[in-house]
N, C-alpha and C. Protein backbone atom coordinates (compact mmCIF):
# COMPACT_ATOMS: atom_id res chain seq x y z
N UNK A 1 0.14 0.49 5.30
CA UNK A 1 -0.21 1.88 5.13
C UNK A 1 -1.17 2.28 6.23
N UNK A 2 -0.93 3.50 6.76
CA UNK A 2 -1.93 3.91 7.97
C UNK A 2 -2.16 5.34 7.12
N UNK A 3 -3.20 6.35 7.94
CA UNK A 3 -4.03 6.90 7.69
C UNK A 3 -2.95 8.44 7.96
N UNK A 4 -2.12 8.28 8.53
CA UNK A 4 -1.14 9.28 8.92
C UNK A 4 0.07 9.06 7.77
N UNK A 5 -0.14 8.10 7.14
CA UNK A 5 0.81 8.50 6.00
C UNK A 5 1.52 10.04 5.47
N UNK A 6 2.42 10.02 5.07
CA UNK A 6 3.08 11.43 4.74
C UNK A 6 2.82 11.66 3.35
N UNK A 7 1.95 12.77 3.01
CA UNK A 7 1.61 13.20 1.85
C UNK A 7 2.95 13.42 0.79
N UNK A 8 2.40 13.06 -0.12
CA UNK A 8 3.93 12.51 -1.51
C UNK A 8 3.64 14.09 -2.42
N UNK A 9 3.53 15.15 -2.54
CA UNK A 9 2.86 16.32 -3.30
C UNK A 9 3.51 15.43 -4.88
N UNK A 10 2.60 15.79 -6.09
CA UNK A 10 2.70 14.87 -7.15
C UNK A 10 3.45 16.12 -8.04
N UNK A 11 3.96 16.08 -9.06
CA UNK A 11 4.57 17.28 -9.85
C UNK A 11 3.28 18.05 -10.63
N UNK A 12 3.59 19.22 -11.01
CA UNK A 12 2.43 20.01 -11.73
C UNK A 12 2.38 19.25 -12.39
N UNK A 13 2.62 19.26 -13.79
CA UNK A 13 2.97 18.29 -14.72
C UNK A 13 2.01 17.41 -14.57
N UNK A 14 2.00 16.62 -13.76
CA UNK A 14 0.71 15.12 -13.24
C UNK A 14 -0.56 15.69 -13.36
N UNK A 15 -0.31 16.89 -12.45
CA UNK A 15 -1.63 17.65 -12.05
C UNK A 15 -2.61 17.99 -13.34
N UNK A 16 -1.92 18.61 -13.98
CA UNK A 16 -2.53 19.60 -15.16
C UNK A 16 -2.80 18.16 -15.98
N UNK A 17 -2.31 17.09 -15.86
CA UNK A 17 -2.92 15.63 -16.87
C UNK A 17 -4.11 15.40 -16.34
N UNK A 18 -4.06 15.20 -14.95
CA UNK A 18 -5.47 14.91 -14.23
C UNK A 18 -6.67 16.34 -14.30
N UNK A 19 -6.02 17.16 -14.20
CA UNK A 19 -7.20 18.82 -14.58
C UNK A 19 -7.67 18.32 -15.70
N UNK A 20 -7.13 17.97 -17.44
CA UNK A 20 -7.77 17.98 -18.36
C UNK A 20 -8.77 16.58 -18.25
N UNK A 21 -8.43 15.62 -17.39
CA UNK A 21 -9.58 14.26 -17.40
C UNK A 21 -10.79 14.86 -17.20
N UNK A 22 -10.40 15.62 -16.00
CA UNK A 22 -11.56 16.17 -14.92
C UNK A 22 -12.98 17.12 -15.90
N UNK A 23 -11.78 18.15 -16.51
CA UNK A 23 -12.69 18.63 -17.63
C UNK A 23 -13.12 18.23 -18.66
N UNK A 24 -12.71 16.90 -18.85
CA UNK A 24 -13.71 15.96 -20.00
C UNK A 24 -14.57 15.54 -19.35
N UNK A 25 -14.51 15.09 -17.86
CA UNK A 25 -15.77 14.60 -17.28
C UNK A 25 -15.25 13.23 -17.90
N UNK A 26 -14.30 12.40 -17.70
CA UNK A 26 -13.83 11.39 -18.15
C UNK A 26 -14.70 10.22 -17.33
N UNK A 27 -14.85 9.06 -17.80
CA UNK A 27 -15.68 8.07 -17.11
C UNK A 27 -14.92 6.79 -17.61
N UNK A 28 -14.46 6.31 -16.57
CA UNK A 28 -13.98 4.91 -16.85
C UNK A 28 -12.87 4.09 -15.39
N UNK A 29 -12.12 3.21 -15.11
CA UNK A 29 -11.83 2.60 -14.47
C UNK A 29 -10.65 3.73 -13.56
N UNK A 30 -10.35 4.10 -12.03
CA UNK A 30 -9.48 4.18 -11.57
C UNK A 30 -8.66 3.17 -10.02
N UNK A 31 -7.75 3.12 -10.74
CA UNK A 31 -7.21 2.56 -9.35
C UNK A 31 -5.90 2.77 -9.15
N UNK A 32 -5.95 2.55 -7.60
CA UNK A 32 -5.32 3.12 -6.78
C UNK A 32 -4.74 2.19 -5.37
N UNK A 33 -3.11 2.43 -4.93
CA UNK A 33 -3.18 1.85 -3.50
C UNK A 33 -3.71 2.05 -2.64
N UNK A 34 -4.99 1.13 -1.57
CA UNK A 34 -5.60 1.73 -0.59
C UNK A 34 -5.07 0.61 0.42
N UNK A 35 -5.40 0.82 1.52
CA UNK A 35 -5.35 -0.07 2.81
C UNK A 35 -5.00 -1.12 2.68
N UNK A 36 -5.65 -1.92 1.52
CA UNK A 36 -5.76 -3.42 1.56
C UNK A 36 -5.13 -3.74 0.54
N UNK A 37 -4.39 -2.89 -0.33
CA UNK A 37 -3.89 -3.28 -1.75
C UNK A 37 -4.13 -2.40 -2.53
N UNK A 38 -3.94 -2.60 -3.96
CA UNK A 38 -4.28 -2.07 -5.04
C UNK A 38 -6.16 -2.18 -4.44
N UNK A 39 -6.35 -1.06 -5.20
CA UNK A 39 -8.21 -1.06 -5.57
C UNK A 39 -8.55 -0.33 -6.51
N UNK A 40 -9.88 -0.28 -7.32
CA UNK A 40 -9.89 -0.44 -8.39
C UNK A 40 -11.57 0.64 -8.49
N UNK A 41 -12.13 1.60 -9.01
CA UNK A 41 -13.71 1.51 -9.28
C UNK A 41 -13.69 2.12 -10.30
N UNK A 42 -14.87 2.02 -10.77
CA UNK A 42 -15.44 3.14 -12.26
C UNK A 42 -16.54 3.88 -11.62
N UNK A 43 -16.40 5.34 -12.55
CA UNK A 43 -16.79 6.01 -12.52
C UNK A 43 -16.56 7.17 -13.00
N UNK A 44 -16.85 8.37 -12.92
CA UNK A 44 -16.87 9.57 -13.69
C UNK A 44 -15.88 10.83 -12.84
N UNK A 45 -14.91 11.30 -13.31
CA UNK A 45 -13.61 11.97 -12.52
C UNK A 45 -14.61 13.46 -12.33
N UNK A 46 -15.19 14.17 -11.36
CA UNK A 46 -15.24 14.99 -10.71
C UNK A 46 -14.52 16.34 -10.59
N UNK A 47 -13.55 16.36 -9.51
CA UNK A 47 -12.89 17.39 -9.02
C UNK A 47 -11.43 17.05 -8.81
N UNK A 48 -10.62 18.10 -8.45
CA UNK A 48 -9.78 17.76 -7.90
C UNK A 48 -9.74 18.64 -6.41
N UNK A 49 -8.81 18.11 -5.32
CA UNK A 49 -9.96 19.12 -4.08
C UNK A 49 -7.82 18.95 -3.52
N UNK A 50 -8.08 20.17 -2.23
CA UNK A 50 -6.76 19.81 -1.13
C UNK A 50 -7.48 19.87 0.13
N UNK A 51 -7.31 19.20 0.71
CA UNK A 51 -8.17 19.16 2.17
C UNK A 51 -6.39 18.79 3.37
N UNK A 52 -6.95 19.63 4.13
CA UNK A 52 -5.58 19.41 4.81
C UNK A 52 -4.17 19.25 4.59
N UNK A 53 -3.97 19.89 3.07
CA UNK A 53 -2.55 19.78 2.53
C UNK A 53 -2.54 18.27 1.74
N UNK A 54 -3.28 17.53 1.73
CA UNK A 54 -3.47 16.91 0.72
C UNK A 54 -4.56 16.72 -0.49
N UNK A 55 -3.82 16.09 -1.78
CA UNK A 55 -4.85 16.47 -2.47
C UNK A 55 -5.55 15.37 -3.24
N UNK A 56 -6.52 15.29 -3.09
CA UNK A 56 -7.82 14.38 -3.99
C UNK A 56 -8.16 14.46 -5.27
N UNK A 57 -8.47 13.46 -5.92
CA UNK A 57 -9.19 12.70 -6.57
C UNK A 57 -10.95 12.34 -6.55
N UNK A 58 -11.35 13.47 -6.77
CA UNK A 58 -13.05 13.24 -6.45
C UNK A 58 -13.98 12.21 -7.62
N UNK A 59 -14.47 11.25 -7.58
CA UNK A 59 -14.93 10.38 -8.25
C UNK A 59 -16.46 10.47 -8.20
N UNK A 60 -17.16 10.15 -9.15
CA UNK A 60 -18.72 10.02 -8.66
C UNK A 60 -18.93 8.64 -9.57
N UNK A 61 -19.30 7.52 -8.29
CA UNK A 61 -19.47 6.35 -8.70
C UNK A 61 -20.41 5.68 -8.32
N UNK A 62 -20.95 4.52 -8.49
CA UNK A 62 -22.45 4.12 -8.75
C UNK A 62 -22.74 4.12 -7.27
N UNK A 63 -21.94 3.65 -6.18
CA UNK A 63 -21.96 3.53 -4.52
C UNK A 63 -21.89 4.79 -4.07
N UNK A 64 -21.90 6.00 -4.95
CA UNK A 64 -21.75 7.03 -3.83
C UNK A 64 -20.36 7.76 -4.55
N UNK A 65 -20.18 9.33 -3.73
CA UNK A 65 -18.45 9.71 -3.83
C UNK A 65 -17.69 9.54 -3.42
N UNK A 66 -16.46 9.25 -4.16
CA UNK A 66 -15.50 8.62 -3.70
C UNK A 66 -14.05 9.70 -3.75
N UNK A 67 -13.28 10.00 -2.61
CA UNK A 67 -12.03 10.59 -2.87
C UNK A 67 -10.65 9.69 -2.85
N UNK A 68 -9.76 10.32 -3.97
CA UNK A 68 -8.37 9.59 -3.98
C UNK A 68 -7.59 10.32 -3.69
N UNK A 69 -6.52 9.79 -2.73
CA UNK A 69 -5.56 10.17 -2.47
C UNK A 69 -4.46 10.38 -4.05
N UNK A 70 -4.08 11.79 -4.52
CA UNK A 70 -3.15 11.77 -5.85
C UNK A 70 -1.87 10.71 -5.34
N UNK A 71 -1.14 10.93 -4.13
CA UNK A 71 -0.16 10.12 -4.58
C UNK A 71 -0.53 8.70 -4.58
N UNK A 72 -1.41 8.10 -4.39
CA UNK A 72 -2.11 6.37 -4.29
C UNK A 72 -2.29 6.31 -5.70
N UNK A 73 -2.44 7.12 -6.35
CA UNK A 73 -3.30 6.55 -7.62
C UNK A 73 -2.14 6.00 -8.52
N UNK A 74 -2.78 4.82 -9.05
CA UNK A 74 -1.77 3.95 -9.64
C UNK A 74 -1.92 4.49 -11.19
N UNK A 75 -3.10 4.11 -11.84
CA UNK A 75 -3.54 4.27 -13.23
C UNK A 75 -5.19 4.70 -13.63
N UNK A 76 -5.41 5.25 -14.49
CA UNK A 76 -6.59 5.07 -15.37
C UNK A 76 -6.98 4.70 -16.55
N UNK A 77 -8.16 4.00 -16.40
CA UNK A 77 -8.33 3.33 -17.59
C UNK A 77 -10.21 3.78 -18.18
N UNK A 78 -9.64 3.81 -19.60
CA UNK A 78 -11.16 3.55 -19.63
C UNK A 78 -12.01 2.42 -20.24
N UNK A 79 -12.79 2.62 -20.63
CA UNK A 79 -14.35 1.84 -20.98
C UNK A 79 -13.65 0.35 -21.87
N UNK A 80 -12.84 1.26 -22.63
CA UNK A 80 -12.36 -0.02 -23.60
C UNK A 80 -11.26 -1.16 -22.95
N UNK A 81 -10.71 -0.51 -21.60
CA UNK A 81 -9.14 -0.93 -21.16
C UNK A 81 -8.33 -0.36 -22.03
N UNK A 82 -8.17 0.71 -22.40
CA UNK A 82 -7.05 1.38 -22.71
C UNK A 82 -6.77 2.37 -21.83
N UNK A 83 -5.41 2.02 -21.39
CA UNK A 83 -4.79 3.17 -20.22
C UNK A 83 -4.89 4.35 -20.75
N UNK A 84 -5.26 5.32 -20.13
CA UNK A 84 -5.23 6.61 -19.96
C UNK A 84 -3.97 7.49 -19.63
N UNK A 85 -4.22 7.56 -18.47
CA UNK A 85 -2.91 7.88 -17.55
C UNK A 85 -2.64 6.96 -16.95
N UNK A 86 -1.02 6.94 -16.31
CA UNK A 86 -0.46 5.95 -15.35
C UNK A 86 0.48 6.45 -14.39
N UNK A 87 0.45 6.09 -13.02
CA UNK A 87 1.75 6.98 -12.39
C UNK A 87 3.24 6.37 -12.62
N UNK A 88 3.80 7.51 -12.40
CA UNK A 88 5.60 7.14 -13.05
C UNK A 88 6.06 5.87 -12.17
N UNK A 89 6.62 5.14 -13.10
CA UNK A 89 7.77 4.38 -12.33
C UNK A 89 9.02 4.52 -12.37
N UNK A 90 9.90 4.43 -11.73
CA UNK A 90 11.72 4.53 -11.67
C UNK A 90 11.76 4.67 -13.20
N UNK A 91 11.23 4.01 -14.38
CA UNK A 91 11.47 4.11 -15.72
C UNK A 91 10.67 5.45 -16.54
N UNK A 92 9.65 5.56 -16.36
CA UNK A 92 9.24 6.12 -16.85
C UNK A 92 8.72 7.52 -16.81
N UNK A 93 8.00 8.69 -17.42
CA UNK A 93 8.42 10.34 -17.07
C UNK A 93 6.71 10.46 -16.33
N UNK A 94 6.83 10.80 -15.46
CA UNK A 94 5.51 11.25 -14.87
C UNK A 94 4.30 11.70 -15.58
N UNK A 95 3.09 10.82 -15.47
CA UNK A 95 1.84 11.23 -16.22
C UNK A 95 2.03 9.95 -17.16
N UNK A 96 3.21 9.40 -17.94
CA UNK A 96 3.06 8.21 -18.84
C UNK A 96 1.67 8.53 -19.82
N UNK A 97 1.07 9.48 -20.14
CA UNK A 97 -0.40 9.59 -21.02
C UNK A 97 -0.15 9.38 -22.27
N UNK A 98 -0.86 7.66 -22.39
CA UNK A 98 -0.95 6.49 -23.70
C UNK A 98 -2.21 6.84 -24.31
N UNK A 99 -2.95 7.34 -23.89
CA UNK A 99 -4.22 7.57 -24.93
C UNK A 99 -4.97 8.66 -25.54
């Protein structure tokens, strides 16, 4: 993965799952594909932002803020390990929201 990657736009649908985290002020595990692999932090979901036609994932976590790329993000979890949200796979309907 390089930094010029081609932005994946995610369906509303996804979106409006991640808007209601945001407005709980949800706090617990996200991860996501980055550079090096899957990666993983906790913290408290923020914003959602578009900067250059793509759009973020704003995090506020114990190191500082952190932005996610929406199409990288794999899953969320929280405090207990119970998934939250998850992104679709070939099987399953976009958003997957178990909890």
């Amino acid at each position: 993965m390089t930094t010029n990657d081609r932005y994946r736009p995610i369906a509303c649908a996804v979106h409006s799952e991640l808007e209601q985290l945001v407005m709980h002020s949800f706090r617990g595990w996200v991860y996501w594909l980055g550079h090096a692999g899957e990666t993983a932090c906790e913290g408290r979901l923020l914003d959602l932002r578009v900067r250059d036609g793509v759009e973020y994932l704003v995090l506020d976590t114990s190191g500082g803020r952190c932005e996610v790329r929406l199409d990288r993000l794999r899953q969320i979890v929280d405090p207990a390990g119970r998934v939250c949200w998850r992104q679709k796979t070939d099987t399953q309907e976009a958003g997957d929201v178990t909890g």
